[in-house]
Protein backbone atom coordinates (compact mmCIF):
# COMPACT_ATOMS: atom_id res chain seq x y z
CA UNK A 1 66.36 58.83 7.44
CA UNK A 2 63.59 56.91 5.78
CA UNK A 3 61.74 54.64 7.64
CA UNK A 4 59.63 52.00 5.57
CA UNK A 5 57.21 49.65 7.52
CA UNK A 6 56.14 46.02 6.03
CA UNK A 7 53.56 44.19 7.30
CA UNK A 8 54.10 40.36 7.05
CA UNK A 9 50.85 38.06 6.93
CA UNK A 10 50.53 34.35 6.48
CA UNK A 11 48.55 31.42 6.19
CA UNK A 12 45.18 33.52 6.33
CA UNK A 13 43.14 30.25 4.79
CA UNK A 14 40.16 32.64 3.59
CA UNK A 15 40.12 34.72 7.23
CA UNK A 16 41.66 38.47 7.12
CA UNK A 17 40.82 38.78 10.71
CA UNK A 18 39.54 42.85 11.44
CA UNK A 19 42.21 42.48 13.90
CA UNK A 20 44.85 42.07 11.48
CA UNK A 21 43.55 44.41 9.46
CA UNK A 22 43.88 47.26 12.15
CA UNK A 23 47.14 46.01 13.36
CA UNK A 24 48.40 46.61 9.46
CA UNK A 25 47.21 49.51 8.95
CA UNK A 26 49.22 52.32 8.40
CA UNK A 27 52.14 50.01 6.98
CA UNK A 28 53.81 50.79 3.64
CA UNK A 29 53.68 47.36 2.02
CA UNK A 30 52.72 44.30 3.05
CA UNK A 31 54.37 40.84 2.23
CA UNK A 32 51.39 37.70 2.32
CA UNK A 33 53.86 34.52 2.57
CA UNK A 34 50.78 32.15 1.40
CA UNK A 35 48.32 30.00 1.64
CA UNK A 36 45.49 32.62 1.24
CA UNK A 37 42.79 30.49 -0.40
CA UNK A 38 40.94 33.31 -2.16
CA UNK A 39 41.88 36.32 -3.75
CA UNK A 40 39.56 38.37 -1.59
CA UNK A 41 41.91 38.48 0.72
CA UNK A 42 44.71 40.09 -1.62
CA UNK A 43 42.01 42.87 -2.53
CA UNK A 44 41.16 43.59 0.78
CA UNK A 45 45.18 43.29 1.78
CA UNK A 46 46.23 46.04 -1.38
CA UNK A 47 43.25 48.29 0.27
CA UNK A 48 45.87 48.28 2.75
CA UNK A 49 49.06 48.67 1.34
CA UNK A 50 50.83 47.23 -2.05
CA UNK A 51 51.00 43.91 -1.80
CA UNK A 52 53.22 41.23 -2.44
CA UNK A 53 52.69 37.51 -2.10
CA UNK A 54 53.52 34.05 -3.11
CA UNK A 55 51.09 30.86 -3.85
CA UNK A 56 50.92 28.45 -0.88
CA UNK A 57 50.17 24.86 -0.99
CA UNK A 58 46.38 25.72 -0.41
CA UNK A 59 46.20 28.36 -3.01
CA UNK A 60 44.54 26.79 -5.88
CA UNK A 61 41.95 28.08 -9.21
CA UNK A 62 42.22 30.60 -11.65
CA UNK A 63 43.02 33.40 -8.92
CA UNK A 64 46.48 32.09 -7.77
CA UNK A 65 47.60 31.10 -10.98
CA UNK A 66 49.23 34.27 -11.44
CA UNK A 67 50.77 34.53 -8.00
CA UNK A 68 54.67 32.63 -8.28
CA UNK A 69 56.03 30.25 -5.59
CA UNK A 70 58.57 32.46 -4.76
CA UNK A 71 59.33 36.05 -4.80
CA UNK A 72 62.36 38.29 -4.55
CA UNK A 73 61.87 42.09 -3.48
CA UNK A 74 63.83 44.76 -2.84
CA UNK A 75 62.52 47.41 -0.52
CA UNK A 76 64.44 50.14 0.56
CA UNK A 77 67.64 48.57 -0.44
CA UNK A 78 66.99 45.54 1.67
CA UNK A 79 66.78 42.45 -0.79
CA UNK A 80 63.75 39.96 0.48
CA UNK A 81 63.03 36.75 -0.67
CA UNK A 82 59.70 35.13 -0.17
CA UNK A 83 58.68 31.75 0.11
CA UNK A 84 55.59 29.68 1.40
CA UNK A 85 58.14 26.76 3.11
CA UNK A 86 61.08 26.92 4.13
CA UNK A 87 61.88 24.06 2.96
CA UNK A 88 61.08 25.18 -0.63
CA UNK A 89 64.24 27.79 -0.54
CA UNK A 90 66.29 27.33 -3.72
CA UNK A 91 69.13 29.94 -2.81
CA UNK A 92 71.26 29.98 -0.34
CA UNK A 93 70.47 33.68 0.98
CA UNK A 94 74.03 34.94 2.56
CA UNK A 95 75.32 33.73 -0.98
CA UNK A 96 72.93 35.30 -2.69
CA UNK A 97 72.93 38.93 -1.08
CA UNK A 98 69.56 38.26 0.45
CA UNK A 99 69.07 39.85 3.90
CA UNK A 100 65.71 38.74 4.70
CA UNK A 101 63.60 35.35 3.90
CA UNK A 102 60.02 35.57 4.87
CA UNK A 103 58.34 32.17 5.00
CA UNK A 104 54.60 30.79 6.23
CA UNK A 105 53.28 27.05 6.35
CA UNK A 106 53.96 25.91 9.87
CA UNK A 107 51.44 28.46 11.64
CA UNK A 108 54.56 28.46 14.19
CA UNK A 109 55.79 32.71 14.42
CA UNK A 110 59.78 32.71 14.02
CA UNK A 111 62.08 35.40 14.15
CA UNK A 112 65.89 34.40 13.64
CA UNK A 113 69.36 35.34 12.41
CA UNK A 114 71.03 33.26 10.85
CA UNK A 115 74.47 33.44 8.69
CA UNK A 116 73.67 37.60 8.67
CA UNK A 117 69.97 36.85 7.16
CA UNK A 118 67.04 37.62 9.28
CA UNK A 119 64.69 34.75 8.68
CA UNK A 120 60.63 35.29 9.87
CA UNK A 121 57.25 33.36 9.72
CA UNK A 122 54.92 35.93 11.09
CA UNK A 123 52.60 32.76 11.81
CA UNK A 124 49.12 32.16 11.10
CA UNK A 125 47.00 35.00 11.00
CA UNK A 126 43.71 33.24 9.66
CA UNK A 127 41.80 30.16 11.86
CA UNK A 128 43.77 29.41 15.24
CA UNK A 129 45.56 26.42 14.58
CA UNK A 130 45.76 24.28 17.80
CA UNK A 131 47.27 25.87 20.63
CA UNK A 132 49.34 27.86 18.33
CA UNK A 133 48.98 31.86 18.43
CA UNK A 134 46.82 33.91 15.85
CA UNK A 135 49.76 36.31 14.86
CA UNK A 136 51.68 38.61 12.09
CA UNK A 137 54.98 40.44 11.74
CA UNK A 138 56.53 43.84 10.82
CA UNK A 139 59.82 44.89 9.16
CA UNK A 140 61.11 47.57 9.79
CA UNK A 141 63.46 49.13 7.37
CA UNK A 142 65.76 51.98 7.59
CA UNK A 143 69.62 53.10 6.63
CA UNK A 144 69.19 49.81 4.24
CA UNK A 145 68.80 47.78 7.35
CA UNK A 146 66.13 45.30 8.22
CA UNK A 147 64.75 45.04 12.13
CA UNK A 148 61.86 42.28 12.42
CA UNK A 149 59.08 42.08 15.13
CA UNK A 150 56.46 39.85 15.64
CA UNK A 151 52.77 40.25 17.04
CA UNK A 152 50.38 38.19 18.67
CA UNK A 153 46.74 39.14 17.73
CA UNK A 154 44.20 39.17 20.60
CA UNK A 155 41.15 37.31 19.44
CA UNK A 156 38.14 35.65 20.62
């Protein structure tokens, strides 16, 4: 069986941390929930992996005009929806055959099920954000089945 791994990034704000980097590499995609603040960090992201990613309410100019609020995916027969905040979802996933929503904004990592959908915010990977953990996520998908984890980054 097939196993696909996604890396899930948020809220960089201009930082793609060497620590992320080496903690995505290897992945097979990787899903950037917003709030990037300069395309830099896409290119260095698709060095990676394919990316995709949706414009956060810091991503501003000429470079995020192309990237859409919201994004829906299907990877390895697991359909994704993407969205900066939560509170910007315009579906109702279980309704909508979605299986996974990935979100950013709050900085706050989240992994819950909810109503059959598997809902994560990897966090903020970019500039530590109070007492709040420098972090990312991974899906893991396989058998057209979704399993989530989340990772705290050690930094300085």
């Amino acid at each position: 069986m097939e196993r696909i791994r996604i890396g899930l990034i948020s809220d960089t704000h201009n930082l793609l941390r060497t620590e992320a980097r080496i903690a995505l590499k290897g992945v097979d995609h990787i899903i950037h929930a917003g709030d990037i603040c300069d395309g830099s960090v896409l290119r260095d992201l698709e060095a990676i992996a394919p990316v995709t990613a949706v414009r956060g309410n810091n991503d501003r100019g000429t470079w995020a005009e192309t990237l859409r609020e919201r994004e829906r995916i299907e990877i390895g027969g697991v359909p994704i929806y993407v969205v900066h905040d939560l509170h910007d979802l315009d579906v109702v996933p279980e309704t909508c055959g979605i299986k996974v929503v990935i979100t950013g904004h709050s900085h706050r990592p989240l992994m819950k099920m909810e109503n059959g959908v598997l809902y994560m915010n990897p966090g903020s990977a970019g500039p530590r954000r109070f007492t709040l953990p420098v972090s990312i996520g991974f899906l893991e998908i396989a058998g057209g089945r979704a399993k989530g984890r989340l990772q705290t980054l050690e930094v300085d």
